[in-house]
C-alpha atoms as a PDB file:
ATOM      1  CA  UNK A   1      34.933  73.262 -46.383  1.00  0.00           C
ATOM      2  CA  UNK A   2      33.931  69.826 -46.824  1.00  0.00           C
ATOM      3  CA  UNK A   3      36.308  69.046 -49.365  1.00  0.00           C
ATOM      4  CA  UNK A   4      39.142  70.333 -47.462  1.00  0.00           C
ATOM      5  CA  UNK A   5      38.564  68.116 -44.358  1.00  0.00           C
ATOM      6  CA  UNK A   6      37.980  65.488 -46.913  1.00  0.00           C
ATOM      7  CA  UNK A   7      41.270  66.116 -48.031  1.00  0.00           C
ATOM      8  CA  UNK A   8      42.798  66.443 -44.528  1.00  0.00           C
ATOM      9  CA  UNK A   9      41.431  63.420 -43.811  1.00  0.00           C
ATOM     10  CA  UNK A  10      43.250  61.410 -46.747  1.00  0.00           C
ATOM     11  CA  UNK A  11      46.622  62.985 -45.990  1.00  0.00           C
ATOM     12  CA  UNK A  12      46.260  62.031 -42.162  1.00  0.00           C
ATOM     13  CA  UNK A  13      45.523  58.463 -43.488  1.00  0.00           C
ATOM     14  CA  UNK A  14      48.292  58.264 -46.080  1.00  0.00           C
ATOM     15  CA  UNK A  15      51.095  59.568 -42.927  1.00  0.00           C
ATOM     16  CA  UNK A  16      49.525  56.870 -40.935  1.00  0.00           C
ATOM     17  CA  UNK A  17      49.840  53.778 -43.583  1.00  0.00           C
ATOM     18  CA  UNK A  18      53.539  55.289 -44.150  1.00  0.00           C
ATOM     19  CA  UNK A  19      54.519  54.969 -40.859  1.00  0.00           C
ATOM     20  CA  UNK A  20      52.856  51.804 -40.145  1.00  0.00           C
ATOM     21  CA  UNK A  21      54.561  50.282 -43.197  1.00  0.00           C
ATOM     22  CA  UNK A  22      57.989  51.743 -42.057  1.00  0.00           C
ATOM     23  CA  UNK A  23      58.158  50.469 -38.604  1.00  0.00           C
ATOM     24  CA  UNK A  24      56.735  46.923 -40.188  1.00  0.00           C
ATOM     25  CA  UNK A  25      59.172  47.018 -42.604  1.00  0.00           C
ATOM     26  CA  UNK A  26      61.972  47.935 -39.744  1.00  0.00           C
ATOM     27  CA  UNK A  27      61.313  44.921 -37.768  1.00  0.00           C
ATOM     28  CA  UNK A  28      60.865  42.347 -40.424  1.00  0.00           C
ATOM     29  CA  UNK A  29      63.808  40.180 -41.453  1.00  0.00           C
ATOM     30  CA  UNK A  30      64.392  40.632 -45.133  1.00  0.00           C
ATOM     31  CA  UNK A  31      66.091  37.227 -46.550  1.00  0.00           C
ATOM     32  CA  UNK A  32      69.216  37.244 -49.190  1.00  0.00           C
ATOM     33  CA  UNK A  33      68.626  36.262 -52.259  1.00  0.00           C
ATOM     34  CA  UNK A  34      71.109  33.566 -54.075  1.00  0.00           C
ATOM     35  CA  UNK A  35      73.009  35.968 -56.118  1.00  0.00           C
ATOM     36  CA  UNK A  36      73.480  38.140 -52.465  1.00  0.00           C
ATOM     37  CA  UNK A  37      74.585  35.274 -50.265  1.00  0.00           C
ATOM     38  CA  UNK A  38      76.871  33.759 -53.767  1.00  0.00           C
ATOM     39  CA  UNK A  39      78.188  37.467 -54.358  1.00  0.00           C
ATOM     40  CA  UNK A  40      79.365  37.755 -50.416  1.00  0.00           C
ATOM     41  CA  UNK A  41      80.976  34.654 -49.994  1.00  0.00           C
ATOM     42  CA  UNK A  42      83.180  34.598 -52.893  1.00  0.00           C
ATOM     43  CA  UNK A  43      83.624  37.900 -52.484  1.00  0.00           C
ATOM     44  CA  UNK A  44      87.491  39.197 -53.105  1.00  0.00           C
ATOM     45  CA  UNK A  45      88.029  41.100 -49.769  1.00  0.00           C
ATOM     46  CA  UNK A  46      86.779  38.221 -48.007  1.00  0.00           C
ATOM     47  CA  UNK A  47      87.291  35.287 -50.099  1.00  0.00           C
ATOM     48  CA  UNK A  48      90.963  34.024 -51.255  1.00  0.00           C
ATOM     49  CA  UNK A  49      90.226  30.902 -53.676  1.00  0.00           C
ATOM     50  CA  UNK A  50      93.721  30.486 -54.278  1.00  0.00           C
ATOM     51  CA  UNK A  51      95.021  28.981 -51.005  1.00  0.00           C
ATOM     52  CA  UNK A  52      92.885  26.268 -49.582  1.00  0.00           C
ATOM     53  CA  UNK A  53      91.151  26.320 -46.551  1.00  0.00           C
ATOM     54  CA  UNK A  54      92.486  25.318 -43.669  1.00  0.00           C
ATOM     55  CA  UNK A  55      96.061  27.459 -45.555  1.00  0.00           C
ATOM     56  CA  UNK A  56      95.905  30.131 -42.605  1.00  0.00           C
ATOM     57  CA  UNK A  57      95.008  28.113 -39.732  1.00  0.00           C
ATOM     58  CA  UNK A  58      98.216  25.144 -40.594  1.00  0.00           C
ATOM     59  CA  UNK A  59      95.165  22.189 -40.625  1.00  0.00           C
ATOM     60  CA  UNK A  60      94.908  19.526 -42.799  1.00  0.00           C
ATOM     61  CA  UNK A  61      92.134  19.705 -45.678  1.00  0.00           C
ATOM     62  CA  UNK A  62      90.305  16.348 -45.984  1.00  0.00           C
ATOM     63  CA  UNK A  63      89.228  15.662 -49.906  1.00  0.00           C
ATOM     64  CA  UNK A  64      87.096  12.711 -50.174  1.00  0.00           C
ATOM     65  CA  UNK A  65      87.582  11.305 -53.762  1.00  0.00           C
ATOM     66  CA  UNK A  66      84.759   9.389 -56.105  1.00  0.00           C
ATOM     67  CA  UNK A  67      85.208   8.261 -59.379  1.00  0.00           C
ATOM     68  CA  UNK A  68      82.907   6.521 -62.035  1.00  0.00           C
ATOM     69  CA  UNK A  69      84.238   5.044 -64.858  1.00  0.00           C
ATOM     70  CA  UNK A  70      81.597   5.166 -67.984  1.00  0.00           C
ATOM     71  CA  UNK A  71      83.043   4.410 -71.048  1.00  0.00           C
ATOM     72  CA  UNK A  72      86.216   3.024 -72.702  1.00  0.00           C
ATOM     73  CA  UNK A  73      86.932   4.948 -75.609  1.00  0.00           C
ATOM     74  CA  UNK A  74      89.991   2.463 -77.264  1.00  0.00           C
ATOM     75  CA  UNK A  75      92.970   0.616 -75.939  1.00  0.00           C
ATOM     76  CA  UNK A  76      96.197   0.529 -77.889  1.00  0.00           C
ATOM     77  CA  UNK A  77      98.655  -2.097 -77.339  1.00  0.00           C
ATOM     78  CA  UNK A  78     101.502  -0.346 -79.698  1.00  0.00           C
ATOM     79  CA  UNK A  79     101.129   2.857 -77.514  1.00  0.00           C
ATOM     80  CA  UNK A  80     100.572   1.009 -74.777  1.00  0.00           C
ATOM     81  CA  UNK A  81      97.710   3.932 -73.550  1.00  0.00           C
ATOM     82  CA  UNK A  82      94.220   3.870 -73.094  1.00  0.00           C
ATOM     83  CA  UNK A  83      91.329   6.494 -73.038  1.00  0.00           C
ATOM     84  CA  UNK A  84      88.379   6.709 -71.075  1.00  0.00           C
ATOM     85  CA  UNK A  85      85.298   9.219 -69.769  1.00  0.00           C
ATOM     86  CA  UNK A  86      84.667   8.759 -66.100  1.00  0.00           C
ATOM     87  CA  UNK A  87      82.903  11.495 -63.671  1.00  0.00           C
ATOM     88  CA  UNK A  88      85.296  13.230 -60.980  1.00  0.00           C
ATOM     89  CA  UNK A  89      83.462  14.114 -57.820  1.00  0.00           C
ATOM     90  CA  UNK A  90      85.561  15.880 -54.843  1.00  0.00           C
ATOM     91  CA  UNK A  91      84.097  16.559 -51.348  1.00  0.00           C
ATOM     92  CA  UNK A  92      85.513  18.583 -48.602  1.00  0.00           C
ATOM     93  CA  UNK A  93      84.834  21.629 -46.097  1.00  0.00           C
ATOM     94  CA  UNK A  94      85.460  25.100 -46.528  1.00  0.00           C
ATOM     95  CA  UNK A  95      84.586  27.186 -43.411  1.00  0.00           C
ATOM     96  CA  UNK A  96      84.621  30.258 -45.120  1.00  0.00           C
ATOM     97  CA  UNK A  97      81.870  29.666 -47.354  1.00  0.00           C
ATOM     98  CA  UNK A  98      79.729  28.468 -44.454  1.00  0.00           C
ATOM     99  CA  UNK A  99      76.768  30.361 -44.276  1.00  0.00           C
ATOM    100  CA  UNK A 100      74.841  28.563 -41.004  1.00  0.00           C
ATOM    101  CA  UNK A 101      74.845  31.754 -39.499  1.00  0.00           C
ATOM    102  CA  UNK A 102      72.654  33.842 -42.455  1.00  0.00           C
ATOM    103  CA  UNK A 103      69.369  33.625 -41.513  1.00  0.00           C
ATOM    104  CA  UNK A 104      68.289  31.832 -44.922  1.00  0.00           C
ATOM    105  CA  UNK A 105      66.203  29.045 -45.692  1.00  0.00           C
ATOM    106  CA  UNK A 106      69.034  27.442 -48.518  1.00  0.00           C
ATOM    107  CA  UNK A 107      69.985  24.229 -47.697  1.00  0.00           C
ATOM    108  CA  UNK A 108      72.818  24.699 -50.691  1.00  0.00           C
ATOM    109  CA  UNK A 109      73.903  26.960 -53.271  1.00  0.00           C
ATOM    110  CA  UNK A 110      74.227  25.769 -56.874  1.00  0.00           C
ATOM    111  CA  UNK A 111      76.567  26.713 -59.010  1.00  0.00           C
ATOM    112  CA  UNK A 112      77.687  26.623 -63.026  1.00  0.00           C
ATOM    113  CA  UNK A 113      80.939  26.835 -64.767  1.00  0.00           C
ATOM    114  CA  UNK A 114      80.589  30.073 -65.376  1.00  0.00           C
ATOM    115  CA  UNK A 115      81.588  30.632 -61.800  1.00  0.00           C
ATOM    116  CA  UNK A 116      83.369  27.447 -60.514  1.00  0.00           C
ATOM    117  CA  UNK A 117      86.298  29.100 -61.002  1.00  0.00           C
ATOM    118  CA  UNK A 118      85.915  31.360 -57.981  1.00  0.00           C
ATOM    119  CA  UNK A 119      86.104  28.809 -56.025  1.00  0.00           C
ATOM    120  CA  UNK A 120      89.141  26.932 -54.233  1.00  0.00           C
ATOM    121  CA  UNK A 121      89.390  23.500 -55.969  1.00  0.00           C
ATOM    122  CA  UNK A 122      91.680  20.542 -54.868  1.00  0.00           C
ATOM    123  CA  UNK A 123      94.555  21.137 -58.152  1.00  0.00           C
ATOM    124  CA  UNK A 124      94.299  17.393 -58.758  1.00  0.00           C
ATOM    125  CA  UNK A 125      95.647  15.238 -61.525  1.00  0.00           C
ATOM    126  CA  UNK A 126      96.557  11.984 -62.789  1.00  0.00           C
ATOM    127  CA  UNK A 127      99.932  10.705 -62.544  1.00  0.00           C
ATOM    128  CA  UNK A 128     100.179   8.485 -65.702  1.00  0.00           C
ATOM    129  CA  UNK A 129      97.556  10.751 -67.750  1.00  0.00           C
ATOM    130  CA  UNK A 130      99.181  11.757 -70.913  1.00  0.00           C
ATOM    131  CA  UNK A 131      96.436  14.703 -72.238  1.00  0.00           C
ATOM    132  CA  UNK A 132      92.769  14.916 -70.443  1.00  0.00           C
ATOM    133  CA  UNK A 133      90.180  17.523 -70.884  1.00  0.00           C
ATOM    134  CA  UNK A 134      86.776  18.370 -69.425  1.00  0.00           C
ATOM    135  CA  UNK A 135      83.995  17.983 -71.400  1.00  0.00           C
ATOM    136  CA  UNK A 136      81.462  20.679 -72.687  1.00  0.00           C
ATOM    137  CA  UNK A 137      79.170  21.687 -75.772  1.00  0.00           C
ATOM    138  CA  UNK A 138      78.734  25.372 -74.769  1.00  0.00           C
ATOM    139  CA  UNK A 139      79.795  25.360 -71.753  1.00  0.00           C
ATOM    140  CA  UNK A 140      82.354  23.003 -69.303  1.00  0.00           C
ATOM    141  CA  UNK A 141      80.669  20.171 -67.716  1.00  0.00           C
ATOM    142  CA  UNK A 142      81.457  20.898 -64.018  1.00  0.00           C
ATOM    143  CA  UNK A 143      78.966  21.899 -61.267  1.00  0.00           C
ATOM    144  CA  UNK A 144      79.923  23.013 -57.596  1.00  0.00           C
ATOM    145  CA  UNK A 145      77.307  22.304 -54.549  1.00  0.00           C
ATOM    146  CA  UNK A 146      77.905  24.868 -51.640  1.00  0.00           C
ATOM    147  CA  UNK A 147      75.970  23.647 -48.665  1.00  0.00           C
ATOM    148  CA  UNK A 148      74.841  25.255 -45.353  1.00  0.00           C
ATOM    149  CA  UNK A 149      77.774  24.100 -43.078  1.00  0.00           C
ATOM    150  CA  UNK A 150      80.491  25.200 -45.684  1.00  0.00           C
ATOM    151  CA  UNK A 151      80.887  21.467 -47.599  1.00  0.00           C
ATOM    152  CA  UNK A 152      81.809  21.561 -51.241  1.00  0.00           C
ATOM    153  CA  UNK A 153      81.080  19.181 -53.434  1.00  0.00           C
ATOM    154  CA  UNK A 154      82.685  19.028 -56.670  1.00  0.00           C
ATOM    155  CA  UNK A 155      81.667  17.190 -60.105  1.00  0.00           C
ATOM    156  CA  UNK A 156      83.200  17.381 -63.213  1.00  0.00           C
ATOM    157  CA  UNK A 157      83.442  15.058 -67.016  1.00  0.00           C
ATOM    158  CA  UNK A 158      86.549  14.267 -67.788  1.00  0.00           C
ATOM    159  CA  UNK A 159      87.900  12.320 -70.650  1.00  0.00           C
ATOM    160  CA  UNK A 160      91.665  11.019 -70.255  1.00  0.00           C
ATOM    161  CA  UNK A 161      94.050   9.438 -71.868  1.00  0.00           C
ATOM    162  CA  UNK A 162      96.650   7.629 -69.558  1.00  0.00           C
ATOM    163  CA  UNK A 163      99.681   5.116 -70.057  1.00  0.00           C
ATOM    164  CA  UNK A 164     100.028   2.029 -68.777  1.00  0.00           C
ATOM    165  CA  UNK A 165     103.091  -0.055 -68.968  1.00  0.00           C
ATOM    166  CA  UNK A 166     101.623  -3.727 -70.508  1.00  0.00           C
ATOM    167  CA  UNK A 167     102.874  -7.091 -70.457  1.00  0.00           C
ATOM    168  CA  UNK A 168     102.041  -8.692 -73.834  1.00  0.00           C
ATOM    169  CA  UNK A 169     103.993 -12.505 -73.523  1.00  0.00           C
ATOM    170  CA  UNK A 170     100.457 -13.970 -73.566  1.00  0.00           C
ATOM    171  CA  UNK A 171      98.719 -11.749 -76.026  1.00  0.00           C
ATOM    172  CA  UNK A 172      95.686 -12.518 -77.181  1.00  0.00           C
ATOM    173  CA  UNK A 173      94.820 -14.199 -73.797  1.00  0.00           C
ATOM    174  CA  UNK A 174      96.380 -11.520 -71.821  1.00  0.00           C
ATOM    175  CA  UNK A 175      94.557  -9.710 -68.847  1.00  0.00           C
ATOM    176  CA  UNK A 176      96.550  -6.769 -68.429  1.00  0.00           C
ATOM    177  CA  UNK A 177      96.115  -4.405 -64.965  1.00  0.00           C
ATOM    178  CA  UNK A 178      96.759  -0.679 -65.313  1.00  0.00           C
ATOM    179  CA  UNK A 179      96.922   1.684 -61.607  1.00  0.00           C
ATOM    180  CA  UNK A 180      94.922   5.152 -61.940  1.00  0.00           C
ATOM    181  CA  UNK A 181      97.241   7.047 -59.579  1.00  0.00           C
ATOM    182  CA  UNK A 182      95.483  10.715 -58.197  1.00  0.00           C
ATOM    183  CA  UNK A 183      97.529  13.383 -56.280  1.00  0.00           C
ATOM    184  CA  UNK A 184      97.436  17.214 -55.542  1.00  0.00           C
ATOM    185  CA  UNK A 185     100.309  18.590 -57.298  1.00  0.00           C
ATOM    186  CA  UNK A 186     101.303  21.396 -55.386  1.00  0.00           C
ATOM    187  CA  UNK A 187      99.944  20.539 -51.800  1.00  0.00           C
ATOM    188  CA  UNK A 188     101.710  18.047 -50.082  1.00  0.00           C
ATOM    189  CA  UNK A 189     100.351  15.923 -47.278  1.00  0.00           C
ATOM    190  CA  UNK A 190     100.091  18.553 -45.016  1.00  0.00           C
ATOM    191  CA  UNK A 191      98.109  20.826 -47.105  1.00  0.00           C
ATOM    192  CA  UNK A 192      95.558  18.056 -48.592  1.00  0.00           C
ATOM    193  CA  UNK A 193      94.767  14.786 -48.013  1.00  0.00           C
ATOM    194  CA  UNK A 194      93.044  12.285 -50.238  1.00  0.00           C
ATOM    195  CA  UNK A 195      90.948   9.549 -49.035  1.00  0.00           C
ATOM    196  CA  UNK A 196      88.473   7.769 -51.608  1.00  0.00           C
ATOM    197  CA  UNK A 197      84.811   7.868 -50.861  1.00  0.00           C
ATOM    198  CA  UNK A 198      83.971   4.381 -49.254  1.00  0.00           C
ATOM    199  CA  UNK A 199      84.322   1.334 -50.408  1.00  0.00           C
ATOM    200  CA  UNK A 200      82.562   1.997 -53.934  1.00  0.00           C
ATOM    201  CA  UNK A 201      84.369   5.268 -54.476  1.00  0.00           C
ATOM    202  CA  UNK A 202      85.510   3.447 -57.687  1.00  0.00           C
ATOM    203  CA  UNK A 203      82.558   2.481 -60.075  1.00  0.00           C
ATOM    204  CA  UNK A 204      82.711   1.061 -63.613  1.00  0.00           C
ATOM    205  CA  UNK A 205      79.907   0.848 -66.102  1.00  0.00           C
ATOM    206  CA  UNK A 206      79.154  -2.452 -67.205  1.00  0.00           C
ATOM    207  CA  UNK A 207      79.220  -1.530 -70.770  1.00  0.00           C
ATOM    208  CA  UNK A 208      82.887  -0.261 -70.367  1.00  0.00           C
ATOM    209  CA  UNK A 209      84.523  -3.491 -70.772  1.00  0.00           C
ATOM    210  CA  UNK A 210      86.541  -2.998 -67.703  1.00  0.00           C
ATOM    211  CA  UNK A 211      87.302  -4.783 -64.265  1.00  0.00           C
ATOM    212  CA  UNK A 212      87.831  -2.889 -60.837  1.00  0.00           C
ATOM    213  CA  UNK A 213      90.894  -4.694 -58.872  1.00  0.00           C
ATOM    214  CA  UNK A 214      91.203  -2.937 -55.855  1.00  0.00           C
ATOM    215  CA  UNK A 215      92.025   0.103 -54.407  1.00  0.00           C
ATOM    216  CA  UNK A 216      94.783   1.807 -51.998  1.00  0.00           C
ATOM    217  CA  UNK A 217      95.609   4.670 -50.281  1.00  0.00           C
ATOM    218  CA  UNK A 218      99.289   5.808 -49.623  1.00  0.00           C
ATOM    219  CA  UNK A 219     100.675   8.892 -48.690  1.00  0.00           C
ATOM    220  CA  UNK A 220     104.320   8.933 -49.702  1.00  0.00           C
ATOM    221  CA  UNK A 221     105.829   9.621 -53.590  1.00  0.00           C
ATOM    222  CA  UNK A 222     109.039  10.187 -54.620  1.00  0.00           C
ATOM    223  CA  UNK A 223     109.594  13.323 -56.499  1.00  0.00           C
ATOM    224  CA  UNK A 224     110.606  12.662 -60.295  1.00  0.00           C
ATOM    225  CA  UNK A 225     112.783  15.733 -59.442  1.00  0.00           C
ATOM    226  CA  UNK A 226     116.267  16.321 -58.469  1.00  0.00           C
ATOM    227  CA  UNK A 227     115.179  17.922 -55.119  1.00  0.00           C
ATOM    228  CA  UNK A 228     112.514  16.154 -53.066  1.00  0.00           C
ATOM    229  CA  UNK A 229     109.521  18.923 -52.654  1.00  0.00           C
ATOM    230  CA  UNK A 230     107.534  16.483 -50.202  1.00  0.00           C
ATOM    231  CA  UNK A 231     105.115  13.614 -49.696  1.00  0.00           C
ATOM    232  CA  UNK A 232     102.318  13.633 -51.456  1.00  0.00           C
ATOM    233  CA  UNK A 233      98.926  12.040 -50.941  1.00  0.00           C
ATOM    234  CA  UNK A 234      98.284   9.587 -53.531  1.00  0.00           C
ATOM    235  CA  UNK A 235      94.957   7.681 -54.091  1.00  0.00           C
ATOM    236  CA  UNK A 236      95.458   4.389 -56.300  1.00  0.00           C
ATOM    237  CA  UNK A 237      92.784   2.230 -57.922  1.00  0.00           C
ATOM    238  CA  UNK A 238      94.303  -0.616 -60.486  1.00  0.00           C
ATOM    239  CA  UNK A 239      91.318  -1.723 -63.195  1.00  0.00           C
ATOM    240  CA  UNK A 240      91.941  -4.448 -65.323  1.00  0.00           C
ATOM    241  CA  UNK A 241      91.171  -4.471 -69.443  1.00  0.00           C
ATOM    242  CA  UNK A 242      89.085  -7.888 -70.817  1.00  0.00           C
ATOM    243  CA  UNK A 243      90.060  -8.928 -73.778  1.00  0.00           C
ATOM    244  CA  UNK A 244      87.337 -10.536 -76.232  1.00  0.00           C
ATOM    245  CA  UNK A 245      88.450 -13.466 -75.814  1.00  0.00           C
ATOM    246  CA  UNK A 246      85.940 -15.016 -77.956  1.00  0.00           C
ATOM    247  CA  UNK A 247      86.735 -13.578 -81.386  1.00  0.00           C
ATOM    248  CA  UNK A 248      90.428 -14.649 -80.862  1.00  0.00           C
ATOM    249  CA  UNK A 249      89.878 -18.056 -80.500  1.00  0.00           C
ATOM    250  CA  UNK A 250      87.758 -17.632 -83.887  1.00  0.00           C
ATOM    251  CA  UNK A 251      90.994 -15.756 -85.246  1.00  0.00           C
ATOM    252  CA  UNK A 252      93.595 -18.324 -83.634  1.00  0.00           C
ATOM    253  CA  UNK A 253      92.401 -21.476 -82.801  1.00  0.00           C
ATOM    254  CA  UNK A 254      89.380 -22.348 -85.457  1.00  0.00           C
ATOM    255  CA  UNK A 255      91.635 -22.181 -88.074  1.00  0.00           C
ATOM    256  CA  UNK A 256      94.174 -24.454 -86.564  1.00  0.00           C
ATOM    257  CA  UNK A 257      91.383 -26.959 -85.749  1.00  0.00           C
ATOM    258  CA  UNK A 258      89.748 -27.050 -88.886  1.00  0.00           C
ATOM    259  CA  UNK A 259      93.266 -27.361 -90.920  1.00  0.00           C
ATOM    260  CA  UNK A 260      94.143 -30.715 -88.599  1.00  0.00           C
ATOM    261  CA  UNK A 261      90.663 -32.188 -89.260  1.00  0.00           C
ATOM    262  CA  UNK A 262      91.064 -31.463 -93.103  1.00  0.00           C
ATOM    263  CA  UNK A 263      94.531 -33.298 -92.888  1.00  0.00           C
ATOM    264  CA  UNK A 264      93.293 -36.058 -90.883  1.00  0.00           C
ATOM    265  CA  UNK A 265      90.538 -36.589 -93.012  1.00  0.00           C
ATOM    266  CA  UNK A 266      92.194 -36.442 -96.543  1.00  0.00           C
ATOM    267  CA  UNK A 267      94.967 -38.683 -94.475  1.00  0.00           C
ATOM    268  CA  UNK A 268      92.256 -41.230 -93.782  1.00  0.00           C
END
């Protein structure tokens, strides 16, 4: 008899915990995790990362454009090209992957290049480029920020090769001033516009043998094609290549003087 009221007893408590724990558990807010809040927003039925984001709603899409220049692979003078690695980063809002109103604590959402791709990007390029790639071992170098009030930030490695047109009537002692001309290619000013990133949206490495000139913002291009499709926002920064000016005087002009001193002398 004992036993059984014993056992009574534990049952009673058990229905009492669970009910306790269920009306607890009711109440309480239960936060997303990442891959929850990542999974919704880019979902497919909600989520169209092929149109950009102010597409529906006929609004212009600011991109705020940053560039850093860190190395100068080689310059060619015969193919009148040069190749460097600089870092791409690309700002702008997308209110549909604002998540202000998920009660989370994320300030931002991080994400690889195994997802990037789900993601509207600005289909940028460079006008005089003639071959660029994005860098990567096992994977792309790219990363996308996602932050609480919808902002995207964008950063990518890039290595490009691009032409530029030279001037070579006072080669060796040349200084010779190439553009670096960015625009969307299939948005036209009243899809996307650029605007550089403050006044030291351009950086250069000291190491990369390079000058920054100056930079400009226009927002009209003429179509290399027959039909006109549009103006196009164009960012331009205009760098400028140092020679070594110091072994060509070695090459050019120590050989010069030393052969007039020998004559001189042997004149004397």
């Amino acid at each position: 008899m004992l036993l059984d009221k014993r056992c009574m007893a534990k049952e009673y408590l058990k229905f009492f915990l669970c009910i306790l724990t269920a009306s607890v558990t009711s109440g309480a807010h239960v936060e997303p995790t990442r891959y929850d809040l990542i999974h919704y927003l880019l979902s497919d039925t909600r989520y169209d990362h092929s149109l950009p984001p102010d597409f529906y709603t006929g609004s212009v899409t600011n991109v705020s454009v940053e560039m850093v220049i860190t190395d100068l692979n080689y310059e060619s003078d015969i193919n009148m090209e040069y190749d460097c690695t600089l870092y791409l980063r690309l700002n702008w809002t997308d209110r549909r992957l604002d998540f202000s109103v998920n009660s989370t604590s994320y300030e931002s959402l991080k994400l690889g290049d195994d997802i990037v791709d789900k993601i509207w990007i600005p289909d940028l390029f460079f006008h005089h480029e003639r071959k660029s790639e994005l860098h990567g071992l096992f994977t792309k170098n790219q990363l996308v920020y996602i932050f609480r009030n919808g902002s995207v930030l964008y950063s990518g490695r890039f290595n490009v090769k691009s032409n530029c047109q030279m001037d070579l009537k006072k080669y060796p002692f040349d200084t010779q001033t190439c553009p670096i001309v960015i625009q969307s290619y299939a948005f036209t000013k009243e899809d996307i516009m650029l605007h550089w990133n403050g006044k030291n949206a351009v950086k250069i490495d000291h190491t990369a043998n390079l000058d920054f000139i100056e930079k400009s913002l226009k927002h009209t291009y003429i179509s290399p094609y027959a039909d006109p499709v549009g103006n196009f926002s164009t960012l331009v920064a205009k760098i400028s290549f140092k020679r070594p000016k110091e072994s060509f005087q070695i090459m050019y002009v120590a050989p010069a003087i030393i052969l007039v001193s020998v004559s001189f002398t042997s004149f004397l």
